[in-house]
PDB file of N, CA and C in Angstrom:
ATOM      1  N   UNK A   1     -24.815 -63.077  66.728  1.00  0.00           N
ATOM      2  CA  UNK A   1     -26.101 -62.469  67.009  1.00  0.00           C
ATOM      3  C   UNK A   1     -26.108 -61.052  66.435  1.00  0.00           C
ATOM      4  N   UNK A   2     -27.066 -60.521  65.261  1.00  0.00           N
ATOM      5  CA  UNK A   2     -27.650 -59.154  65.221  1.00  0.00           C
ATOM      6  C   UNK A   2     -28.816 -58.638  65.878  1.00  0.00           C
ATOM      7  N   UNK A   3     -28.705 -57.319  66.267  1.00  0.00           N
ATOM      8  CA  UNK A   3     -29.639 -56.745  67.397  1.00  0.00           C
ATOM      9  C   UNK A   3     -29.949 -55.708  65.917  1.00  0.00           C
ATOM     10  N   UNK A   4     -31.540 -56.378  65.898  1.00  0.00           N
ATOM     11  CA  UNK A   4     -32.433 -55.242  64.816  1.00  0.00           C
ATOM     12  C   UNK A   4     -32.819 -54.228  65.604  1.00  0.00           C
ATOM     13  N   UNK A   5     -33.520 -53.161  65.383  1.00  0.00           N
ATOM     14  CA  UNK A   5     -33.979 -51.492  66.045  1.00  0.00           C
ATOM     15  C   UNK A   5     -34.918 -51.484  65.092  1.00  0.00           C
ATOM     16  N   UNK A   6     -36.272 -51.580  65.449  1.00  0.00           N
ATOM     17  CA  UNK A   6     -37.741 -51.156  64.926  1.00  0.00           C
ATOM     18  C   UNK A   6     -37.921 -49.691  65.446  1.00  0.00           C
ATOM     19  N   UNK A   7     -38.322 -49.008  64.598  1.00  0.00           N
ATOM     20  CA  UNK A   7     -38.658 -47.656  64.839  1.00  0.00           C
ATOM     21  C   UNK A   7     -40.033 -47.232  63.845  1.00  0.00           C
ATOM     22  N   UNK A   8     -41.128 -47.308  64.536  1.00  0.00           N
ATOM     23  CA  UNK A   8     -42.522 -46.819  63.963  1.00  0.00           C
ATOM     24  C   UNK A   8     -42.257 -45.607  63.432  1.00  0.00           C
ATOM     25  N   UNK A   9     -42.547 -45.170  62.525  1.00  0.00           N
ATOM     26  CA  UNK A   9     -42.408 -43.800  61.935  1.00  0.00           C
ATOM     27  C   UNK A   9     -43.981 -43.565  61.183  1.00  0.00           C
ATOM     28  N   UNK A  10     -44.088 -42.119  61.873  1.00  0.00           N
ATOM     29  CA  UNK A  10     -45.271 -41.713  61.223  1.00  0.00           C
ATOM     30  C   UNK A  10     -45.190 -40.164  61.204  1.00  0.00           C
ATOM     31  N   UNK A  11     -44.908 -39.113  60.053  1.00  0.00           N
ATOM     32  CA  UNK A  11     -44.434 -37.764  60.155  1.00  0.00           C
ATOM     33  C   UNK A  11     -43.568 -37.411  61.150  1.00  0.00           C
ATOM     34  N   UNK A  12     -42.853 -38.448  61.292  1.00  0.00           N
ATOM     35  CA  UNK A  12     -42.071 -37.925  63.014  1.00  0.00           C
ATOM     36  C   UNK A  12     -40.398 -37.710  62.511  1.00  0.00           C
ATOM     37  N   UNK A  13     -39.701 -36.663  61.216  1.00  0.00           N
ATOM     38  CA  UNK A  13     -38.852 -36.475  60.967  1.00  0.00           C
ATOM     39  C   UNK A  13     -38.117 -35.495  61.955  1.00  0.00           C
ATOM     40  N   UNK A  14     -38.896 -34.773  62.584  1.00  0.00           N
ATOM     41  CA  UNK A  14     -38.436 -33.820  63.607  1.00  0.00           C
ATOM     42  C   UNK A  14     -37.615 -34.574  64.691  1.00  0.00           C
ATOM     43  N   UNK A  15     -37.932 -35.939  65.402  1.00  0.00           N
ATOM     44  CA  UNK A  15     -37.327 -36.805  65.917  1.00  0.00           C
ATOM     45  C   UNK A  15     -36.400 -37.312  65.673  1.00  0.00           C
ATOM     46  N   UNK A  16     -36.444 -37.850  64.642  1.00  0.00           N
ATOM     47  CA  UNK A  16     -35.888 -38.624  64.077  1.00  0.00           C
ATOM     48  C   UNK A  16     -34.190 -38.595  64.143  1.00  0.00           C
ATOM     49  N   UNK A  17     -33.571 -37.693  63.489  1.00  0.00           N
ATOM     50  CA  UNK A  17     -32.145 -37.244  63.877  1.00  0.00           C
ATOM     51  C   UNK A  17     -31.607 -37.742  65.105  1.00  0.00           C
ATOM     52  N   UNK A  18     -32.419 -37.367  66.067  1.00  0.00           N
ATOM     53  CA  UNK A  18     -31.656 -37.439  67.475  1.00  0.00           C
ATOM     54  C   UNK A  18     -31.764 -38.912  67.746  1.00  0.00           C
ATOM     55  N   UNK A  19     -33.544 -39.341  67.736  1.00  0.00           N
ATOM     56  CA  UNK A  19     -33.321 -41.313  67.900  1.00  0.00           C
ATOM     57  C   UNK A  19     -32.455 -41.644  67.281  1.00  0.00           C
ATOM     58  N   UNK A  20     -32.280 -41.066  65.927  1.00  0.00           N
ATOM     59  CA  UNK A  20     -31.407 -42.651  64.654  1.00  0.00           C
ATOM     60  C   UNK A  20     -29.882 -42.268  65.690  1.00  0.00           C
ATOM     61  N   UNK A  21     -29.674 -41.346  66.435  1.00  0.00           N
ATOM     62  CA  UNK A  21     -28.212 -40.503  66.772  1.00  0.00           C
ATOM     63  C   UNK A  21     -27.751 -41.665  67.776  1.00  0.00           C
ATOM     64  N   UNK A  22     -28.664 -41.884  68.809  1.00  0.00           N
ATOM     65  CA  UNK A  22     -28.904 -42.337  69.615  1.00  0.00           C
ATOM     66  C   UNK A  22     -28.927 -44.261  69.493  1.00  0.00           C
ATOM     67  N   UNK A  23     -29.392 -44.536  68.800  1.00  0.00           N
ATOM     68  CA  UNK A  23     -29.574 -45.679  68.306  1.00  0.00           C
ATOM     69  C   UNK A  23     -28.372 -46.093  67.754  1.00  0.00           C
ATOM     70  N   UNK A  24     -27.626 -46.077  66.780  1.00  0.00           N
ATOM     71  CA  UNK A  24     -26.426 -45.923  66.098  1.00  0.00           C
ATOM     72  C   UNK A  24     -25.427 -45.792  67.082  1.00  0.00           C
ATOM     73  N   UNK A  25     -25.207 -44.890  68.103  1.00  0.00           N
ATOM     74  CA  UNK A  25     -24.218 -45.057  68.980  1.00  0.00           C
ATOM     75  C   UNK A  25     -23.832 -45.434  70.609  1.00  0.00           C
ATOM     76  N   UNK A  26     -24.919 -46.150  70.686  1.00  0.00           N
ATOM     77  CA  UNK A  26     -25.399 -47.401  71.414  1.00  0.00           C
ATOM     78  C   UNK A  26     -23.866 -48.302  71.204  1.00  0.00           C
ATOM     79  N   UNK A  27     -23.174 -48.561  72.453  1.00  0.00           N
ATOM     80  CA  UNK A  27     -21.789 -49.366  72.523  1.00  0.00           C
ATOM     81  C   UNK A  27     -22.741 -51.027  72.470  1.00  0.00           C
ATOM     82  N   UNK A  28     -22.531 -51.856  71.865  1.00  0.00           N
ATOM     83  CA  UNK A  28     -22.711 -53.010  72.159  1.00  0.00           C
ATOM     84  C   UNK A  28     -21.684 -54.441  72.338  1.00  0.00           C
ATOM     85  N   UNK A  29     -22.438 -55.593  73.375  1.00  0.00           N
ATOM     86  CA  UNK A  29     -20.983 -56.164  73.771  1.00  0.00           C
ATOM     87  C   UNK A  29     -20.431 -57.051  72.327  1.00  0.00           C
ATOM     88  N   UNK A  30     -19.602 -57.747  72.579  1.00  0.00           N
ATOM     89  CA  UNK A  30     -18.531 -58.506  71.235  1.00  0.00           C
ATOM     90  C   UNK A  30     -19.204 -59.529  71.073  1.00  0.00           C
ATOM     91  N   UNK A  31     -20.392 -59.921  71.638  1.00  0.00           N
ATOM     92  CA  UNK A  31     -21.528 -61.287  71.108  1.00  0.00           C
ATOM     93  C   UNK A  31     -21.981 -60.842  70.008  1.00  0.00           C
ATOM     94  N   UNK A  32     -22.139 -59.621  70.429  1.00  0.00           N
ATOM     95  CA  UNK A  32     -23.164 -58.620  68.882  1.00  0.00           C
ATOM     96  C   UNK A  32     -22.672 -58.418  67.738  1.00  0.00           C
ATOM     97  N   UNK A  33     -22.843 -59.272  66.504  1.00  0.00           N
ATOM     98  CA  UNK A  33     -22.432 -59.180  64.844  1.00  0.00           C
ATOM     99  C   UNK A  33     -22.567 -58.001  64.089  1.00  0.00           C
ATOM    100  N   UNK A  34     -23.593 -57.005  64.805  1.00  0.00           N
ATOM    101  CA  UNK A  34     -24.156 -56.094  63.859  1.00  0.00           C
ATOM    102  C   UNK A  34     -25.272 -55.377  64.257  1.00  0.00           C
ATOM    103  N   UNK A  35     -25.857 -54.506  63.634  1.00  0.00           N
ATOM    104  CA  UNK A  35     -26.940 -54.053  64.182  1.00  0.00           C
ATOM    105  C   UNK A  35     -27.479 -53.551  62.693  1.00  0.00           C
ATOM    106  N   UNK A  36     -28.969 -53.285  62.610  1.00  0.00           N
ATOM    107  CA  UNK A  36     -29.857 -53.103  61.480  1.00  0.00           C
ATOM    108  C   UNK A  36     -31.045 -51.751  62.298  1.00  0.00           C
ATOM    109  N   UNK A  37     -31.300 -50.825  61.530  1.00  0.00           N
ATOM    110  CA  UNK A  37     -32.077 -50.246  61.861  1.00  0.00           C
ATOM    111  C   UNK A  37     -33.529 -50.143  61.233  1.00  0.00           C
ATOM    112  N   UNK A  38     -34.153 -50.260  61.603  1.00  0.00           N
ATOM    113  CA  UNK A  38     -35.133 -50.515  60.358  1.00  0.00           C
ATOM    114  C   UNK A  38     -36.376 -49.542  60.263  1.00  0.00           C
ATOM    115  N   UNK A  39     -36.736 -48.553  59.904  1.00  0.00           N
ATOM    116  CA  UNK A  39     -37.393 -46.996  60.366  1.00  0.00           C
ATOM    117  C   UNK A  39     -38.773 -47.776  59.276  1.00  0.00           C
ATOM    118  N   UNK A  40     -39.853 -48.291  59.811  1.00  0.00           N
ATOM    119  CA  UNK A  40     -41.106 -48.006  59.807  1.00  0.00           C
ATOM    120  C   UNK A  40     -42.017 -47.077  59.094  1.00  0.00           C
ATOM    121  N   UNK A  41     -42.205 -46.648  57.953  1.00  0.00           N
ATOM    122  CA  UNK A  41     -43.533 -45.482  57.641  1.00  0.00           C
ATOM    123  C   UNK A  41     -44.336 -45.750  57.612  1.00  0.00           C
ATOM    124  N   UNK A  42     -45.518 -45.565  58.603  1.00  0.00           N
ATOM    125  CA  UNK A  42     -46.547 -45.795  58.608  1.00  0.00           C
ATOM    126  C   UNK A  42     -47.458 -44.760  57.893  1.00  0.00           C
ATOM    127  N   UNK A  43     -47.100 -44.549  56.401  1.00  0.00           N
ATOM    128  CA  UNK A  43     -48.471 -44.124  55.416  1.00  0.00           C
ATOM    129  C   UNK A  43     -48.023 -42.156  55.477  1.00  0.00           C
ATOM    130  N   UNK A  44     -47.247 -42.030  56.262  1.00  0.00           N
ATOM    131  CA  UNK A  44     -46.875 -40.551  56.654  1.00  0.00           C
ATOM    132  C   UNK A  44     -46.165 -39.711  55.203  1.00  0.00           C
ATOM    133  N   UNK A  45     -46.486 -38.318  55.578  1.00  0.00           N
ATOM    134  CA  UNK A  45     -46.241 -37.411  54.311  1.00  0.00           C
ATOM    135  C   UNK A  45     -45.239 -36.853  54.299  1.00  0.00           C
ATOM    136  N   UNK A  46     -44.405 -36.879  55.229  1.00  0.00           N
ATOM    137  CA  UNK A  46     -42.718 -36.559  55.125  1.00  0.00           C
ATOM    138  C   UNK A  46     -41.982 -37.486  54.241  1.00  0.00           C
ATOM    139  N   UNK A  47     -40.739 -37.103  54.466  1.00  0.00           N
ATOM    140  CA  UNK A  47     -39.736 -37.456  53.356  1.00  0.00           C
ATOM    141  C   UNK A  47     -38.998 -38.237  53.915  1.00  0.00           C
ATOM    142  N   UNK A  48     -39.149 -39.572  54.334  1.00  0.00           N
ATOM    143  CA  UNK A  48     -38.460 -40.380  55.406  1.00  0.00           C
ATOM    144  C   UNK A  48     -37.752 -41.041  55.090  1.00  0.00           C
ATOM    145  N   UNK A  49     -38.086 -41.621  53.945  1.00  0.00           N
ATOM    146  CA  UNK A  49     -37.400 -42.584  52.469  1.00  0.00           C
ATOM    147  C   UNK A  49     -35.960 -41.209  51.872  1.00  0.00           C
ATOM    148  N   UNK A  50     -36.459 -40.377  51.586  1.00  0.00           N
ATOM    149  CA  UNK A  50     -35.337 -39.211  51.227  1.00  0.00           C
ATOM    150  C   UNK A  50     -34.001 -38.568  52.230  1.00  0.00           C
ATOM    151  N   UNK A  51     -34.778 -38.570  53.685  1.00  0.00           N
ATOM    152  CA  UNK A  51     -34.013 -38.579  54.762  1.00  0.00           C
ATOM    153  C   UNK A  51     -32.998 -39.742  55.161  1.00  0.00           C
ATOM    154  N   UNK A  52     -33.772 -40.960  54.877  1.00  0.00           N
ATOM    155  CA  UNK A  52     -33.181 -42.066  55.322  1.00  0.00           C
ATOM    156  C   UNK A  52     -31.989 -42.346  54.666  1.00  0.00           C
ATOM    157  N   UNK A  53     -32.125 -42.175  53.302  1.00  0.00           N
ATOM    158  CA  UNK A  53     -31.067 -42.164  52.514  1.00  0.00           C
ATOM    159  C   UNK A  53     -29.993 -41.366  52.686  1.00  0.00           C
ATOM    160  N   UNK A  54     -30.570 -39.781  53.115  1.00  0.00           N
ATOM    161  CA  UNK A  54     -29.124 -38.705  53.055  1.00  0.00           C
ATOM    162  C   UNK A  54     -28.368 -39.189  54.407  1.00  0.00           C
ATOM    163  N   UNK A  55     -28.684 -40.059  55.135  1.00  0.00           N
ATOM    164  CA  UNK A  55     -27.980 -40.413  56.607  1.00  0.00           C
ATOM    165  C   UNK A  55     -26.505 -41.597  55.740  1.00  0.00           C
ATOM    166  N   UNK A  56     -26.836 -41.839  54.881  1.00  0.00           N
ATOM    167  CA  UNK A  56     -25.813 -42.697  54.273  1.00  0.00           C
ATOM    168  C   UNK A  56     -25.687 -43.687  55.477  1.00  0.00           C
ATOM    169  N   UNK A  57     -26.273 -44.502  55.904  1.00  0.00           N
ATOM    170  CA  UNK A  57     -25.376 -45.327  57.033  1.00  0.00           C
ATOM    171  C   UNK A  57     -26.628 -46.891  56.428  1.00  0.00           C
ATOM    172  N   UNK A  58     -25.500 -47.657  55.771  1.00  0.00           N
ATOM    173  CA  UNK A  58     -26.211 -49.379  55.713  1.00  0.00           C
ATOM    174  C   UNK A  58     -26.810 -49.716  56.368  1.00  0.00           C
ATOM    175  N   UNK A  59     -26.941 -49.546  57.883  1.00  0.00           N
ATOM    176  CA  UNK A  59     -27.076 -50.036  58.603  1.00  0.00           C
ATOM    177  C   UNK A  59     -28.547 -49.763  58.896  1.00  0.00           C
ATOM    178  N   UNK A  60     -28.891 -48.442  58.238  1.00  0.00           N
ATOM    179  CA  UNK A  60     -30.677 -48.035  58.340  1.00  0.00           C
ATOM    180  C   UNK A  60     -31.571 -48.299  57.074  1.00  0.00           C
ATOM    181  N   UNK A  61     -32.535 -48.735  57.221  1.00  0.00           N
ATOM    182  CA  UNK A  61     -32.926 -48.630  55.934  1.00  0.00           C
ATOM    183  C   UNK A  61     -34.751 -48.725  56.565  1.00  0.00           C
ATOM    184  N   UNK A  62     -35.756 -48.720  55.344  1.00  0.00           N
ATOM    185  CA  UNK A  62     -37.189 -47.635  55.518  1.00  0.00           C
ATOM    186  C   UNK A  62     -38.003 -48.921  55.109  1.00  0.00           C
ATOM    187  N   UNK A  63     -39.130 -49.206  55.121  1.00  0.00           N
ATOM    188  CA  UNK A  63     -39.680 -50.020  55.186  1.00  0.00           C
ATOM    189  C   UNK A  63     -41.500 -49.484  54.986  1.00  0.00           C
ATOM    190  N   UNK A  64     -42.404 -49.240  54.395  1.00  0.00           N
ATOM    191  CA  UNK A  64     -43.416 -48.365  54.489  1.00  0.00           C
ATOM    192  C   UNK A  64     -44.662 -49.640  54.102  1.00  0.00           C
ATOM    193  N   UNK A  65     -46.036 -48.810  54.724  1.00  0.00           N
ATOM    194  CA  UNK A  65     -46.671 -49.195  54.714  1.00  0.00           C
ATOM    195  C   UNK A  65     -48.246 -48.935  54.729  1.00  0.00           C
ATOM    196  N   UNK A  66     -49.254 -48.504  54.451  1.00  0.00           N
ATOM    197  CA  UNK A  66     -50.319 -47.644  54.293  1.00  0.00           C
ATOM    198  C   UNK A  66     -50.181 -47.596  55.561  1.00  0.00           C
ATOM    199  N   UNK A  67     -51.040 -46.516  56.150  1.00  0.00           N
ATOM    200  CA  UNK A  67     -51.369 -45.980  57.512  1.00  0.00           C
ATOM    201  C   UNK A  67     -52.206 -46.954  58.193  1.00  0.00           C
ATOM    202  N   UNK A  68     -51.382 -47.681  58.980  1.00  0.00           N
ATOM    203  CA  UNK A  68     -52.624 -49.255  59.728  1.00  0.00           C
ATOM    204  C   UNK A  68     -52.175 -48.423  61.537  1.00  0.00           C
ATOM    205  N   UNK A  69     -51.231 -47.911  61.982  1.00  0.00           N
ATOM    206  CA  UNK A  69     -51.233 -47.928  63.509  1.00  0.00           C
ATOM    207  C   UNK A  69     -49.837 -48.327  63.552  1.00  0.00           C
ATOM    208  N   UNK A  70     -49.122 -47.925  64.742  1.00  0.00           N
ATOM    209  CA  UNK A  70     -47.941 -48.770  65.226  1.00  0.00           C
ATOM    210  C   UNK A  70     -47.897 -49.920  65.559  1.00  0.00           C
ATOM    211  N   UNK A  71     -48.891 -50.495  66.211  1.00  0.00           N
ATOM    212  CA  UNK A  71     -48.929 -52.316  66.414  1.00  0.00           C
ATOM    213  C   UNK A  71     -48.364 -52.498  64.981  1.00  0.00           C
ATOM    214  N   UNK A  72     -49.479 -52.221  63.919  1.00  0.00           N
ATOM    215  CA  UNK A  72     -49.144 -52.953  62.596  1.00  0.00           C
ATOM    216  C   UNK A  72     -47.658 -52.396  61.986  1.00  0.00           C
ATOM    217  N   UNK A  73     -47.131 -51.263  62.757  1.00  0.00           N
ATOM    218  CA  UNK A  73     -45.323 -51.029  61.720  1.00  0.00           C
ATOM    219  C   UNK A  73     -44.710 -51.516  62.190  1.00  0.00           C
ATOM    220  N   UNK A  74     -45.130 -51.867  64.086  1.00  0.00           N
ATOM    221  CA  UNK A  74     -43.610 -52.432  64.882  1.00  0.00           C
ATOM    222  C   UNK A  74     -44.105 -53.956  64.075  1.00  0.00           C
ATOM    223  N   UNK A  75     -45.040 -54.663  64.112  1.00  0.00           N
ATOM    224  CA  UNK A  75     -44.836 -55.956  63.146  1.00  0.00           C
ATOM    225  C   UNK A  75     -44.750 -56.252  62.125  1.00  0.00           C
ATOM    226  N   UNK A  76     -44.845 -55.162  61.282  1.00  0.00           N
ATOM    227  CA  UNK A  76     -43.895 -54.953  59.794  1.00  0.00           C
ATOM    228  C   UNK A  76     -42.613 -54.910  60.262  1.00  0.00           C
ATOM    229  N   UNK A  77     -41.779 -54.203  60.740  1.00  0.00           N
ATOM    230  CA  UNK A  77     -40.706 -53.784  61.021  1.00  0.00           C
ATOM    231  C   UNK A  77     -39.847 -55.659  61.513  1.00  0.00           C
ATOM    232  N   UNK A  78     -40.550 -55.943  62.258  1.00  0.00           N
ATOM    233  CA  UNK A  78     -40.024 -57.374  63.011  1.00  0.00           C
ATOM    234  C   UNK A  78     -40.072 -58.207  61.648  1.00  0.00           C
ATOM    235  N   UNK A  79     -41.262 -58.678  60.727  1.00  0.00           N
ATOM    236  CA  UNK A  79     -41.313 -59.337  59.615  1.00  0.00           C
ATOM    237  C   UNK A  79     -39.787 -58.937  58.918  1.00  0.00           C
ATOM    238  N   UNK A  80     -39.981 -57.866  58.805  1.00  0.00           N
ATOM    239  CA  UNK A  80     -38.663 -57.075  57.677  1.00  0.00           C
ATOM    240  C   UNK A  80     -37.274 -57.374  58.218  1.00  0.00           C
ATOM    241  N   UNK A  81     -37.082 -57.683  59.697  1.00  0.00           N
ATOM    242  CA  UNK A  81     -35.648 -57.483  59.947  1.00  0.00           C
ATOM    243  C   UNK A  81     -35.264 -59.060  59.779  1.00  0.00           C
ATOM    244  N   UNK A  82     -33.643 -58.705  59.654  1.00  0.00           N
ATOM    245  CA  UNK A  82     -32.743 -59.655  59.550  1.00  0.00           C
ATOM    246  C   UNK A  82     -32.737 -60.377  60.271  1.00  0.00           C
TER     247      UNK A  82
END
């Protein structure tokens, strides 16, 4: 079993650090294969794609999408994951 992490993102880089911190070091039990993070842009003018990358960690990766709302990124985000 992998446990995906949807995270709506919309200019919210100021956050961001501490959730992805938080998320990432989350203990999970030995059923769990893996984990995927999958950060959401919803249409936003920060650098989230540039950020996402300097975190170096596989395990996150960005996913974007014109500006529709969070309903529509958390179900992008679910479409997108593993």
């Amino acid at each position: 079993m992998q446990v995906s992490v949807v995270v709506p993102c919309y200019n919210s880089l100021a956050y961001l650090p501490a959730t992805l911190h938080s998320i990432l070091d989350q203990r999970l039990p030995a059923s769990v294969d893996g984990l995927e993070v999958v950060l959401v842009d919803d249409g936003g003018d920060d650098d989230l794609v540039g950020w996402a990358s300097s975190v170096g960690d596989a395990r996150v990766r960005v996913v974007r999408q014109e500006n529709a709302g969070v309903s529509a990124a958390r179900n992008l985000g679910i479409e997108s994951a593993t």
